[in-house]
N, C-alpha and C. Protein backbone atom coordinates (compact mmCIF):
# COMPACT_ATOMS: atom_id res chain seq x y z
N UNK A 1 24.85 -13.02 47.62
CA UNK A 1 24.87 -14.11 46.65
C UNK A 1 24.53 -13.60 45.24
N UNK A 2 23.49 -12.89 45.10
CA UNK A 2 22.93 -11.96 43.79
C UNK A 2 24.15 -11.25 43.64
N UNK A 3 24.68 -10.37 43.89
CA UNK A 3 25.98 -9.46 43.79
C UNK A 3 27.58 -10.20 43.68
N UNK A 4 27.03 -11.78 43.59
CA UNK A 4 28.27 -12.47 43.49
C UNK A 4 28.40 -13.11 42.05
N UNK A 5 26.69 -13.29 41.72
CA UNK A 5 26.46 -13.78 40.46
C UNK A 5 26.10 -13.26 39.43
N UNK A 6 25.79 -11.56 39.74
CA UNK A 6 25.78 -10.64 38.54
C UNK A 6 27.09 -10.03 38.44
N UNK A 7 28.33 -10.35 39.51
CA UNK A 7 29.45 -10.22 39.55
C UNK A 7 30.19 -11.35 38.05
N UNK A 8 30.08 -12.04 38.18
CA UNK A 8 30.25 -13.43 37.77
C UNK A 8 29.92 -13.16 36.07
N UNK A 9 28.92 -12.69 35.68
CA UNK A 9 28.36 -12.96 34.61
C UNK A 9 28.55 -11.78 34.07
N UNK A 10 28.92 -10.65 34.31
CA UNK A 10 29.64 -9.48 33.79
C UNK A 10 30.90 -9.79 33.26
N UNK A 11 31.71 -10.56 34.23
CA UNK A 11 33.49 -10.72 33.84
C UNK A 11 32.86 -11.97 32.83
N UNK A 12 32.09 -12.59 32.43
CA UNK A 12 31.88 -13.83 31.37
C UNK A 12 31.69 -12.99 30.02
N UNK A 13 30.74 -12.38 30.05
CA UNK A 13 30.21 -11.12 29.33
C UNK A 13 31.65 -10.35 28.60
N UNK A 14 31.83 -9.73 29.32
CA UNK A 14 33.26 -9.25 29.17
C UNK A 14 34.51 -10.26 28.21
N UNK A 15 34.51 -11.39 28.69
CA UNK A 15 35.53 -12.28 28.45
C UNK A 15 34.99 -12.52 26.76
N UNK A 16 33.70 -12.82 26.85
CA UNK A 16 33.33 -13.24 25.61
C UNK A 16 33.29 -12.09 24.40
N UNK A 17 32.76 -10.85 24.82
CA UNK A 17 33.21 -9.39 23.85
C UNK A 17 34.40 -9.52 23.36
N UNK A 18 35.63 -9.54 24.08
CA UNK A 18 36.87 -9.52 23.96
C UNK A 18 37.23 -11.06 23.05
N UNK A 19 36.75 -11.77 23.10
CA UNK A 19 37.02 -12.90 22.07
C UNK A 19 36.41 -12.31 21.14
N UNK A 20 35.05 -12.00 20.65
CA UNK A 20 34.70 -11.95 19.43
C UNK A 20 35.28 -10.31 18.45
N UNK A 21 35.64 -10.05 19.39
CA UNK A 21 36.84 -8.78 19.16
C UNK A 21 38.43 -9.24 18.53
N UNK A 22 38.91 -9.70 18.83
CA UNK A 22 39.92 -10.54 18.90
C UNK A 22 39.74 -10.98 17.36
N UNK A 23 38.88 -12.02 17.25
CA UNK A 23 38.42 -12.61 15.80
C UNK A 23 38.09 -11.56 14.97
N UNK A 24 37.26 -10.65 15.09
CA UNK A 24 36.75 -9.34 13.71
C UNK A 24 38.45 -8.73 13.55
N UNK A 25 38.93 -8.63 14.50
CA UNK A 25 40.64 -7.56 14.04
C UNK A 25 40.93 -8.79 13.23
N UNK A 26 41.60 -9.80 13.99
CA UNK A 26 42.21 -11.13 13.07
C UNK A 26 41.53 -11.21 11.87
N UNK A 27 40.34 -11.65 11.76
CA UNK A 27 39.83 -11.27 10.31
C UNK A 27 40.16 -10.06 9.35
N UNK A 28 40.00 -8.70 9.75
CA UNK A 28 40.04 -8.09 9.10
C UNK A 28 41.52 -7.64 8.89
N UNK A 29 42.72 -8.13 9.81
CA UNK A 29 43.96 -8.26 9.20
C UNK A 29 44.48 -9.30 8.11
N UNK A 30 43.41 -10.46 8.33
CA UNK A 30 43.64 -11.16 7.44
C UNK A 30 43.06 -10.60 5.76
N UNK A 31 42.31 -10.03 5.67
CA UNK A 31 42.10 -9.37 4.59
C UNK A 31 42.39 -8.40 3.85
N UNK A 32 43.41 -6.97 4.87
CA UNK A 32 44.58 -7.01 4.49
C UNK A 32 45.21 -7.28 3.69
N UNK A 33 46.01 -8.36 4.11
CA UNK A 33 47.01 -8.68 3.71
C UNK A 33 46.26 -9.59 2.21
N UNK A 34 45.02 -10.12 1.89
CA UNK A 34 44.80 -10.40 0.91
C UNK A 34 44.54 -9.64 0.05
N UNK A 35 43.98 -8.50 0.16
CA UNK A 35 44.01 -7.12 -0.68
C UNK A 35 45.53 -6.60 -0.81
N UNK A 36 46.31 -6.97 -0.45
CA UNK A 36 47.72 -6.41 -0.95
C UNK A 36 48.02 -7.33 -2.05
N UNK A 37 47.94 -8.68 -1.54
CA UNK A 37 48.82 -9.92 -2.79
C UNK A 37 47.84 -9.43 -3.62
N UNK A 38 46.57 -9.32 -3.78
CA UNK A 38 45.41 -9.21 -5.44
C UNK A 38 46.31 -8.08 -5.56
N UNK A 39 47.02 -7.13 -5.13
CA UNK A 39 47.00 -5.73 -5.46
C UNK A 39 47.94 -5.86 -6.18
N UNK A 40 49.22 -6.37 -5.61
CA UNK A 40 50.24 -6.95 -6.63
C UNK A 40 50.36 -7.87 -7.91
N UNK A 41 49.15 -8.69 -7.29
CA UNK A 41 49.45 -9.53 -8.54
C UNK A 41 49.02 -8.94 -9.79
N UNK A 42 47.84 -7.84 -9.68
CA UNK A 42 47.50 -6.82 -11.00
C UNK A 42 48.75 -6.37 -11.18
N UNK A 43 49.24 -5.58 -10.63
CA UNK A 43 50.12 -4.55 -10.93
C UNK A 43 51.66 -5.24 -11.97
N UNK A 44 51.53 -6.72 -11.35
CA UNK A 44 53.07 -7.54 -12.57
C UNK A 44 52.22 -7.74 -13.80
């Protein structure tokens, strides 16, 4: 039962890393791409 529920709460663990992973890339692609448009818009 113990080995079913530290089973359990590892793959939750897991699941939730991988979301807040997910969000820091997405974020930091989103910024990106906002450092390109500022980059251009100096440059006209």
């Amino acid at each position: 039962m113990w080995v079913l529920l530290k089973d359990f709460l590892l793959v939750s663990m897991g699941m939730g890393i991988g979301v807040v992973l997910m969000c820091i890339l997405n974020v930091g692609k989103e910024a990106d791409c906002e450092m390109k448009q500022l980059e251009e818009s100096e440059d006209n």
